[in-house]
PDB file of N, CA and C in Angstrom:
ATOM      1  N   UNK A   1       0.816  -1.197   0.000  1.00  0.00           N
ATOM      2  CA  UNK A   1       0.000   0.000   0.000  1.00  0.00           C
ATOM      3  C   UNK A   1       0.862   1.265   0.000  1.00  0.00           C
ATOM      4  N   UNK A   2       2.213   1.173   0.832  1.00  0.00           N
ATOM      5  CA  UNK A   2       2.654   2.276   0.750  1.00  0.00           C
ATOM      6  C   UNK A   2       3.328   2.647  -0.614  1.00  0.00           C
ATOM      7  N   UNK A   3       3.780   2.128  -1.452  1.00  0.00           N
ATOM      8  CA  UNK A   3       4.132   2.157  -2.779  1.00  0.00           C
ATOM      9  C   UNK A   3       2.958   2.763  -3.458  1.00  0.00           C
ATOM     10  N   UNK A   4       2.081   2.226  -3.649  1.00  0.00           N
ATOM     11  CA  UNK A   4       0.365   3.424  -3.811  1.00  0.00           C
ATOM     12  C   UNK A   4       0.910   5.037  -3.316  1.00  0.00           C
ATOM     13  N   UNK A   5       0.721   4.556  -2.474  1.00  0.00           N
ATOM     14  CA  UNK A   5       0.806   6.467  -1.768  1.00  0.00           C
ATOM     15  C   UNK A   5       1.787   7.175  -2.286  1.00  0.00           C
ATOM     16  N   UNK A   6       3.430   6.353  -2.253  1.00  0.00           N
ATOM     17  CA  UNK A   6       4.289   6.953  -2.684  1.00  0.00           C
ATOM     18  C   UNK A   6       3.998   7.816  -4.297  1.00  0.00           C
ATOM     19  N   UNK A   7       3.474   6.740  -5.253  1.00  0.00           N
ATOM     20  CA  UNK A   7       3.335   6.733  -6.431  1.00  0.00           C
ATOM     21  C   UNK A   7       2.076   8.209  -6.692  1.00  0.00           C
ATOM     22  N   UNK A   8       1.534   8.136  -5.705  1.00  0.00           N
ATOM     23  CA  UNK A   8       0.623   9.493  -6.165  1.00  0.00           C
ATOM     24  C   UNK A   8       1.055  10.419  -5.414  1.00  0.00           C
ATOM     25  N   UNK A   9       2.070  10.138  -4.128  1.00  0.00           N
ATOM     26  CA  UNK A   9       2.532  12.032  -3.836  1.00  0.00           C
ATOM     27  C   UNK A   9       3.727  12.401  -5.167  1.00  0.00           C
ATOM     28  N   UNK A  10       4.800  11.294  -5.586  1.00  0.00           N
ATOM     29  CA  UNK A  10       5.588  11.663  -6.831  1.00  0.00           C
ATOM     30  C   UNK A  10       4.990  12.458  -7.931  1.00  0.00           C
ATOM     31  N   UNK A  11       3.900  11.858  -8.171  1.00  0.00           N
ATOM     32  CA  UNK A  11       2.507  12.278  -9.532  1.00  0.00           C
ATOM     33  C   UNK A  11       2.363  13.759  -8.952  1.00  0.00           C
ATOM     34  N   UNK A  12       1.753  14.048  -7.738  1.00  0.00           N
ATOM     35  CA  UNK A  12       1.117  15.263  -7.473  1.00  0.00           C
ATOM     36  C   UNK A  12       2.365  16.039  -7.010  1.00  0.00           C
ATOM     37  N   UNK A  13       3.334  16.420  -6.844  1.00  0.00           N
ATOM     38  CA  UNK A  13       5.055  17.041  -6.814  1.00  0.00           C
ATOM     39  C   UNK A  13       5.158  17.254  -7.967  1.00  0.00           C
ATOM     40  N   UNK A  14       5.120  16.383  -8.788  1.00  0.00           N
ATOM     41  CA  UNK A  14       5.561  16.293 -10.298  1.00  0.00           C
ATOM     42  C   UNK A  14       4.526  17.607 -11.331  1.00  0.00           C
ATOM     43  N   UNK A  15       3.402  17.076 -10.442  1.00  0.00           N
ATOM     44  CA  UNK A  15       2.496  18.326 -11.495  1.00  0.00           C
ATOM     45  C   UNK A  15       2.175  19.859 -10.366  1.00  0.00           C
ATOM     46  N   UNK A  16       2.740  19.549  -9.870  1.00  0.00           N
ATOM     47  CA  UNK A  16       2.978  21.206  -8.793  1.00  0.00           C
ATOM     48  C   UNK A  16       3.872  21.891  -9.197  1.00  0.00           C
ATOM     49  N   UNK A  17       4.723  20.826  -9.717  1.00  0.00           N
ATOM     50  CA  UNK A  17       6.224  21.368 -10.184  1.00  0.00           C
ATOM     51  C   UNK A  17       6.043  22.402 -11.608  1.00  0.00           C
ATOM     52  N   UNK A  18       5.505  21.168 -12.395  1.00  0.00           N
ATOM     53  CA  UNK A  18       5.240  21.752 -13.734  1.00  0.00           C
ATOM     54  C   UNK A  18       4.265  23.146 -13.613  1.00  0.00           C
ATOM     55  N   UNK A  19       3.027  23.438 -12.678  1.00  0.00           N
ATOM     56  CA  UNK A  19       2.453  24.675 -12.844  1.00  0.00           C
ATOM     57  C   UNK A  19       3.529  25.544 -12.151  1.00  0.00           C
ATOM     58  N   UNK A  20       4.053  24.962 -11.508  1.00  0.00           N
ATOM     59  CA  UNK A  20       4.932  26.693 -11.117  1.00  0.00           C
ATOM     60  C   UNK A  20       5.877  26.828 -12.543  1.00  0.00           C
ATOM     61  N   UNK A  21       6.308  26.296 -12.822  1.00  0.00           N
ATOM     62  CA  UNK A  21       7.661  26.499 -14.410  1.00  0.00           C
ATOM     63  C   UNK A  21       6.436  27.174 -15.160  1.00  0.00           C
ATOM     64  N   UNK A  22       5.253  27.036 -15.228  1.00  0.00           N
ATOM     65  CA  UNK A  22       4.899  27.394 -16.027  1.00  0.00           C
ATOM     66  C   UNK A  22       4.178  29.019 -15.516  1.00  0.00           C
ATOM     67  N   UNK A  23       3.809  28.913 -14.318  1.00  0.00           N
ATOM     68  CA  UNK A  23       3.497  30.956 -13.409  1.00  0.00           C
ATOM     69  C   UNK A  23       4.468  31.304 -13.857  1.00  0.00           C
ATOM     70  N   UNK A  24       5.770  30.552 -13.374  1.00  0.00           N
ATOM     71  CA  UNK A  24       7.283  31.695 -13.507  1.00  0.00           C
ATOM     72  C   UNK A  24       7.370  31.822 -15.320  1.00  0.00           C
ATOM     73  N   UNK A  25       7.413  31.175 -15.873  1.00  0.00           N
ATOM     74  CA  UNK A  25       7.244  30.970 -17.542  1.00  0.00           C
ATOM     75  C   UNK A  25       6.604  32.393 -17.839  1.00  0.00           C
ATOM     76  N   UNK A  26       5.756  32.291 -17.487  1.00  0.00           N
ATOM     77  CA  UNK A  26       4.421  33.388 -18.001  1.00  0.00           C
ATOM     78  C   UNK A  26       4.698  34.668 -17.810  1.00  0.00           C
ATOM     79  N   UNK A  27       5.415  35.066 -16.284  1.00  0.00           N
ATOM     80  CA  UNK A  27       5.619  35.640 -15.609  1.00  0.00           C
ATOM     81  C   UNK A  27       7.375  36.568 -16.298  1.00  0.00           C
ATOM     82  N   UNK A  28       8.049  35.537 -16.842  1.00  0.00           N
ATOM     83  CA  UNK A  28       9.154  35.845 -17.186  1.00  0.00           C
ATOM     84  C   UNK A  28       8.450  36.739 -18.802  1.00  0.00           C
ATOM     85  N   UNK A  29       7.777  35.922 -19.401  1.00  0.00           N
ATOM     86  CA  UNK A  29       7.233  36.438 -20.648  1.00  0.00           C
ATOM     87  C   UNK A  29       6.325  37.455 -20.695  1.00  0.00           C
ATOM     88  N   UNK A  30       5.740  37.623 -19.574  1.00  0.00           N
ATOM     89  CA  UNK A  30       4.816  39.233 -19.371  1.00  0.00           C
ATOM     90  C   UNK A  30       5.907  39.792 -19.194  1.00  0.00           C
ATOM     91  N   UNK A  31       6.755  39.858 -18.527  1.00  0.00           N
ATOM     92  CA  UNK A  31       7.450  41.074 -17.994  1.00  0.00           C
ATOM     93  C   UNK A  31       8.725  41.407 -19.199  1.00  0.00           C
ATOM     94  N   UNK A  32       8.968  40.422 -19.921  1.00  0.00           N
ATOM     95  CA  UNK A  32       9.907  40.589 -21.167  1.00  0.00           C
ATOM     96  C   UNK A  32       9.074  41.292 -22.145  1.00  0.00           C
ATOM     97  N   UNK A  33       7.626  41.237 -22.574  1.00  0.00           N
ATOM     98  CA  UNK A  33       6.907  41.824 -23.170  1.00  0.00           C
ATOM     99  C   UNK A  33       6.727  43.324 -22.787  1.00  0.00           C
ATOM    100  N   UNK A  34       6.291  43.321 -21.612  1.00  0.00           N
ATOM    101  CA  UNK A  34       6.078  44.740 -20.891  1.00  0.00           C
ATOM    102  C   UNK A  34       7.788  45.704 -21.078  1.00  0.00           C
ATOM    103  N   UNK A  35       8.695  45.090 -21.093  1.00  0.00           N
ATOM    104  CA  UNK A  35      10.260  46.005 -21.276  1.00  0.00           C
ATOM    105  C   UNK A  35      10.497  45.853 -22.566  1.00  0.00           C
ATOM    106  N   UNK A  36       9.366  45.377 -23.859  1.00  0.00           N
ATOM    107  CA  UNK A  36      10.215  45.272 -25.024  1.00  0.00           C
ATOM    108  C   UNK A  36      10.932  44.354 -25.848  1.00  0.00           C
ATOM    109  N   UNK A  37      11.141  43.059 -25.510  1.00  0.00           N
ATOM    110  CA  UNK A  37      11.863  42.347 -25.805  1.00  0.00           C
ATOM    111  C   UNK A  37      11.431  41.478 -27.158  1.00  0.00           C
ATOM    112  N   UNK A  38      12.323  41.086 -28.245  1.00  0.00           N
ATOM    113  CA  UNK A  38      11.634  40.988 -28.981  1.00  0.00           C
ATOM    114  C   UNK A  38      11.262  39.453 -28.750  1.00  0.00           C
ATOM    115  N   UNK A  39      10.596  38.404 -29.516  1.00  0.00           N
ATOM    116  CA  UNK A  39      10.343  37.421 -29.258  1.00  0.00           C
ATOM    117  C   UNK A  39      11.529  36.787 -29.015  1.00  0.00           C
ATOM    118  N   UNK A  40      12.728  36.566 -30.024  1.00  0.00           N
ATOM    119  CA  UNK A  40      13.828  35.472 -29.983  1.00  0.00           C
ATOM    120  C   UNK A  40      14.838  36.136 -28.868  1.00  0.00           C
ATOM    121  N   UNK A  41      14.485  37.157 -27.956  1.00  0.00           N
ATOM    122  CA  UNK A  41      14.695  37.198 -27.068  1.00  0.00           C
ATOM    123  C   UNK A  41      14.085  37.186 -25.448  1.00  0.00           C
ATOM    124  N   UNK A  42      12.876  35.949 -26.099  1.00  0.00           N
ATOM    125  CA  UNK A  42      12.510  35.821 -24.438  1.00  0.00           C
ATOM    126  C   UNK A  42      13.243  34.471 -24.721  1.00  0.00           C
ATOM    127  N   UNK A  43      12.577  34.566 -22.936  1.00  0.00           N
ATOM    128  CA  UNK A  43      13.309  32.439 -22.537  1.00  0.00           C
ATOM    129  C   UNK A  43      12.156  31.874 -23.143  1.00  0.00           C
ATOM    130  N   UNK A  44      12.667  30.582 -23.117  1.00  0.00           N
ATOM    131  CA  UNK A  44      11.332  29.766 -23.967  1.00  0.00           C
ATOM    132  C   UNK A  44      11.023  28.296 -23.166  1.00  0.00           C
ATOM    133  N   UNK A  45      12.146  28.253 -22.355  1.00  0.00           N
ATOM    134  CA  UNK A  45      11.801  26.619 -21.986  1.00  0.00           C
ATOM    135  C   UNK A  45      12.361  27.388 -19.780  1.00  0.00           C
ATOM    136  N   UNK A  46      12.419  26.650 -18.994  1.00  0.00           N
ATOM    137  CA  UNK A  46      13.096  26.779 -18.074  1.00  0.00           C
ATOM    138  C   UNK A  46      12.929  25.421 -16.869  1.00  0.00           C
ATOM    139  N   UNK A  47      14.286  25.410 -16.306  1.00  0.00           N
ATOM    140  CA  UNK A  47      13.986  24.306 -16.216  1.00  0.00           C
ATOM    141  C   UNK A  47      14.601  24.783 -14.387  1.00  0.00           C
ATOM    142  N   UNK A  48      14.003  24.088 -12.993  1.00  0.00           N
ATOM    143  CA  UNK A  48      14.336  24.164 -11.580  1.00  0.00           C
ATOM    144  C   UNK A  48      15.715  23.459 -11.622  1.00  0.00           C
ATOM    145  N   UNK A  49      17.048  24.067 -10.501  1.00  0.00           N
ATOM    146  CA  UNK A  49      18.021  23.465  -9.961  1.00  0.00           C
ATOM    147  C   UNK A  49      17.800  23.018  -8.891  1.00  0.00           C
ATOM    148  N   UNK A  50      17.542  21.901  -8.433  1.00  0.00           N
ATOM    149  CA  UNK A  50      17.342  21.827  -6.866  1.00  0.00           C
ATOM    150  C   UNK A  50      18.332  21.868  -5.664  1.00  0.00           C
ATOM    151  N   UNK A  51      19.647  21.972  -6.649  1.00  0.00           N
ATOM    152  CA  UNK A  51      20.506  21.865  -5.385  1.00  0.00           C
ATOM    153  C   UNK A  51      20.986  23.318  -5.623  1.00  0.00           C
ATOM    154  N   UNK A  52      21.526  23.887  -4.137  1.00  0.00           N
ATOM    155  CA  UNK A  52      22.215  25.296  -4.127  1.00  0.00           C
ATOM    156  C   UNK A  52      23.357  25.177  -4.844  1.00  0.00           C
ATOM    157  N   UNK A  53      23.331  26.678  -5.273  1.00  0.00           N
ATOM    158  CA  UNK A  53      24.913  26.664  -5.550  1.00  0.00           C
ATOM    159  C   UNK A  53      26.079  27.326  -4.047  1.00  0.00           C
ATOM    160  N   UNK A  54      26.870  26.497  -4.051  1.00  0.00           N
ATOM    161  CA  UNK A  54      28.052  26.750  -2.508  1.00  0.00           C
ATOM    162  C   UNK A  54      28.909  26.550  -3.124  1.00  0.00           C
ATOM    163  N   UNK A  55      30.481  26.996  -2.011  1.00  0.00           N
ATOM    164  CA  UNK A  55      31.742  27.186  -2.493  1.00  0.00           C
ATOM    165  C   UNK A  55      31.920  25.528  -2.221  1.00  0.00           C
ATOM    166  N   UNK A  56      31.460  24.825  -1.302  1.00  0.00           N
ATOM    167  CA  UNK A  56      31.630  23.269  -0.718  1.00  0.00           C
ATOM    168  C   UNK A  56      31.646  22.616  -2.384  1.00  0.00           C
ATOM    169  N   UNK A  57      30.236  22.510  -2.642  1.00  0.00           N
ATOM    170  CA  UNK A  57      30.243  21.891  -4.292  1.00  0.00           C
ATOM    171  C   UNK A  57      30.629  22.007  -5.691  1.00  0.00           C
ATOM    172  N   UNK A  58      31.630  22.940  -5.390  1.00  0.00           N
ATOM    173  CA  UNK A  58      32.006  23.613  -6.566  1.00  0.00           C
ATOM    174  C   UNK A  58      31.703  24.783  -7.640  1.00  0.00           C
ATOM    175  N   UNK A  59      30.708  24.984  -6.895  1.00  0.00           N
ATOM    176  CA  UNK A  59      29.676  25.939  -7.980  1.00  0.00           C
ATOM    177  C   UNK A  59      29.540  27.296  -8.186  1.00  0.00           C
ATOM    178  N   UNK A  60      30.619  27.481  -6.729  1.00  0.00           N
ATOM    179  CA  UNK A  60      30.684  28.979  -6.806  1.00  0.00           C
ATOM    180  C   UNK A  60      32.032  29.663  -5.992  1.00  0.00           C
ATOM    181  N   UNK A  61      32.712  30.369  -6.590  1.00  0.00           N
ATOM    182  CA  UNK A  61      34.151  30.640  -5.964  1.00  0.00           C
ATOM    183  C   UNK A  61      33.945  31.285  -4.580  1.00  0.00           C
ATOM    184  N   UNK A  62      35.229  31.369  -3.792  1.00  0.00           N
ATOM    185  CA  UNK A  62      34.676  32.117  -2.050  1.00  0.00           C
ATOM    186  C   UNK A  62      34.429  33.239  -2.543  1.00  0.00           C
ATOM    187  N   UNK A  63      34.370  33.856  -3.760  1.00  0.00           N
ATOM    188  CA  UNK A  63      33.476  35.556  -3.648  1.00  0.00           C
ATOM    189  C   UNK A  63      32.047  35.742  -3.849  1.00  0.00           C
ATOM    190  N   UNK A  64      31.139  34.437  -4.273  1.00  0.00           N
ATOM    191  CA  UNK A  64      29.976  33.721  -4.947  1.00  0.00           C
ATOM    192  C   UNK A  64      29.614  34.460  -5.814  1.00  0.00           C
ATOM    193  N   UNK A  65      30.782  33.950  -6.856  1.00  0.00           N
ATOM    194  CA  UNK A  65      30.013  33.959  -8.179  1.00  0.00           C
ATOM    195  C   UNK A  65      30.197  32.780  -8.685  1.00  0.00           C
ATOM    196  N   UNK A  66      28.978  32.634 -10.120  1.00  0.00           N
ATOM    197  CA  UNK A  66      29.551  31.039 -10.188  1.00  0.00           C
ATOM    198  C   UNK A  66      30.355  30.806 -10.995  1.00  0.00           C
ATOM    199  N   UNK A  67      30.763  29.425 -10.600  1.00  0.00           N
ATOM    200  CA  UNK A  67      31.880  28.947 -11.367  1.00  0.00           C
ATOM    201  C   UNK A  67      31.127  28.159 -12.950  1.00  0.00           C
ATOM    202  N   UNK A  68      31.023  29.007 -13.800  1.00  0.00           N
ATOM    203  CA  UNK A  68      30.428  28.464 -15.068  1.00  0.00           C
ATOM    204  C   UNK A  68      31.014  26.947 -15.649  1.00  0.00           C
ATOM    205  N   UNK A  69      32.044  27.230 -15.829  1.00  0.00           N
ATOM    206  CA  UNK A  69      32.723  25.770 -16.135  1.00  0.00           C
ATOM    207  C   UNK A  69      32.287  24.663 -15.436  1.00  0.00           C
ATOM    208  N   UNK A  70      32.465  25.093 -14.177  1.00  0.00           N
ATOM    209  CA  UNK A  70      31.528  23.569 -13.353  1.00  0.00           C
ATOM    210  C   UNK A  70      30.186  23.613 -13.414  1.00  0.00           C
ATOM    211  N   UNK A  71      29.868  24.923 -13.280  1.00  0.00           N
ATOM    212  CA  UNK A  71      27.914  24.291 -13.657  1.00  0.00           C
ATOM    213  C   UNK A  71      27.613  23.848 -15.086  1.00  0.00           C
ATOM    214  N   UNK A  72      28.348  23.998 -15.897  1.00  0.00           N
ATOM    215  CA  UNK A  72      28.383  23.829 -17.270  1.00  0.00           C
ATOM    216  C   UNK A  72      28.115  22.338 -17.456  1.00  0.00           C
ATOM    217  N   UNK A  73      29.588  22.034 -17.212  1.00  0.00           N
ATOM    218  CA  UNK A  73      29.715  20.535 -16.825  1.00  0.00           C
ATOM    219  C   UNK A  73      29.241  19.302 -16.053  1.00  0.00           C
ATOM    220  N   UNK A  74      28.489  20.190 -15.079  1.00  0.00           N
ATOM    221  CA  UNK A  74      27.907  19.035 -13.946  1.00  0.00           C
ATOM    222  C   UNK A  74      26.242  19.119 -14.757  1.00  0.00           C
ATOM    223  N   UNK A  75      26.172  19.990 -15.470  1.00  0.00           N
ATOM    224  CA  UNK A  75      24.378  20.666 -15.643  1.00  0.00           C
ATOM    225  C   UNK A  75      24.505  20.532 -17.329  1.00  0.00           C
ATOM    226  N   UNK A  76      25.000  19.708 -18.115  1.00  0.00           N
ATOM    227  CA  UNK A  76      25.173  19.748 -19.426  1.00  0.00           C
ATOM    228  C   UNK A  76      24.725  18.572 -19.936  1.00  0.00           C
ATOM    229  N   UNK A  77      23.970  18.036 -19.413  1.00  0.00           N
ATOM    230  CA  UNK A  77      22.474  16.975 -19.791  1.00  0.00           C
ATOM    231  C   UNK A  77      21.155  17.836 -19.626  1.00  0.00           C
ATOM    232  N   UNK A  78      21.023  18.183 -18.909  1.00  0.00           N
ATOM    233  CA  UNK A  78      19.824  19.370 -18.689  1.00  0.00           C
ATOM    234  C   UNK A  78      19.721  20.108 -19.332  1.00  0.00           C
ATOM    235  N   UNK A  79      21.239  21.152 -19.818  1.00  0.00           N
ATOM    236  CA  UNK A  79      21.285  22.147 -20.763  1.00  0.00           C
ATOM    237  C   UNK A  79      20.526  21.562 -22.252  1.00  0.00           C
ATOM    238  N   UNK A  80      21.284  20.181 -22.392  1.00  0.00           N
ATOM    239  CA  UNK A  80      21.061  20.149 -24.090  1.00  0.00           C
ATOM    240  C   UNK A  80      19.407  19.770 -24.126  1.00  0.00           C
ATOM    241  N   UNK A  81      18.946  19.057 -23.155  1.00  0.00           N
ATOM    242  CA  UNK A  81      17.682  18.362 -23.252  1.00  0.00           C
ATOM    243  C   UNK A  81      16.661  19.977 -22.944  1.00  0.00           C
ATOM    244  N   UNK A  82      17.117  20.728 -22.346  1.00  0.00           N
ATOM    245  CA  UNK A  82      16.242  22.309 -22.872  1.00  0.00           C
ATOM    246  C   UNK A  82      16.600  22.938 -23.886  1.00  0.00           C
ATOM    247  N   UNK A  83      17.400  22.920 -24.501  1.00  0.00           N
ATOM    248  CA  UNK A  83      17.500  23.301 -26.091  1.00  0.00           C
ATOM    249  C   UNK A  83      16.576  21.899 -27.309  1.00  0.00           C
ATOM    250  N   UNK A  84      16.661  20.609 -26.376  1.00  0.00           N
ATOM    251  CA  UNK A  84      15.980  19.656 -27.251  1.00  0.00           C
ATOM    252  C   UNK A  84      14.273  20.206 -27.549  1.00  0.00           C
ATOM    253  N   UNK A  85      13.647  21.055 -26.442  1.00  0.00           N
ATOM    254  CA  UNK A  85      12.498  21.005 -25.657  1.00  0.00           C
ATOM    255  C   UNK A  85      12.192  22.465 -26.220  1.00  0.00           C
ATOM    256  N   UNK A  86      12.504  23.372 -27.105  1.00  0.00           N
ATOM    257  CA  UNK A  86      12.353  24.702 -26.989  1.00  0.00           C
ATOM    258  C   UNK A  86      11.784  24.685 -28.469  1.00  0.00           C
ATOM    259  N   UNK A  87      10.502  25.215 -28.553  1.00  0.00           N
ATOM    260  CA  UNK A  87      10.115  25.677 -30.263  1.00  0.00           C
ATOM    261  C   UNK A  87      10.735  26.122 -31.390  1.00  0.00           C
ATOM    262  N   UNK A  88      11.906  27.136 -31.010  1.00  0.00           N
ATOM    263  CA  UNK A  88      12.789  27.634 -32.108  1.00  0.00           C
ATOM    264  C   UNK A  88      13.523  26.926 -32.927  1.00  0.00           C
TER     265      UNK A  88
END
């Protein structure tokens, strides 16, 4: 039974998840509209990081900024599969 339960709080996370990407989505695209932007310059896809970025994991030097190369690299399955995922 508990495998049941599990299986529908994953389902209902999963689609909580997706309406917020999609408020913030909307939200990013009203407000790119409202300053002007032309279309091939809004975002088009976006996708949540769940883990922070810290100096511990690599992700960000002791002045916190990030370290691109490593988020690049650790986050470069995600990257290509949102360029797979984008209309343009």
């Amino acid at each position: 039974m508990k495998k049941w339960t599990e299986k529908d709080e994953n389902k209902a996370q999963l689609q909580n998840e997706e309406k917020l990407k999609e408020i913030v989505l909307n939200d990013m695209l009203r407000e790119g509209k409202k300053r002007g932007l032309m279309s091939y310059e809004q975002v088009k896809v976006i996708e949540f990081i769940k883990e922070p970025f810290t100096i511990e994991n690599g992700l960000l030097t002791p002045t916190y900024k990030s370290r691109r190369f490593a988020v690049e690299k650790k986050y470069k399955e995600l990257f290509l599969n949102l360029y797979k995922n984008t209309d343009a």
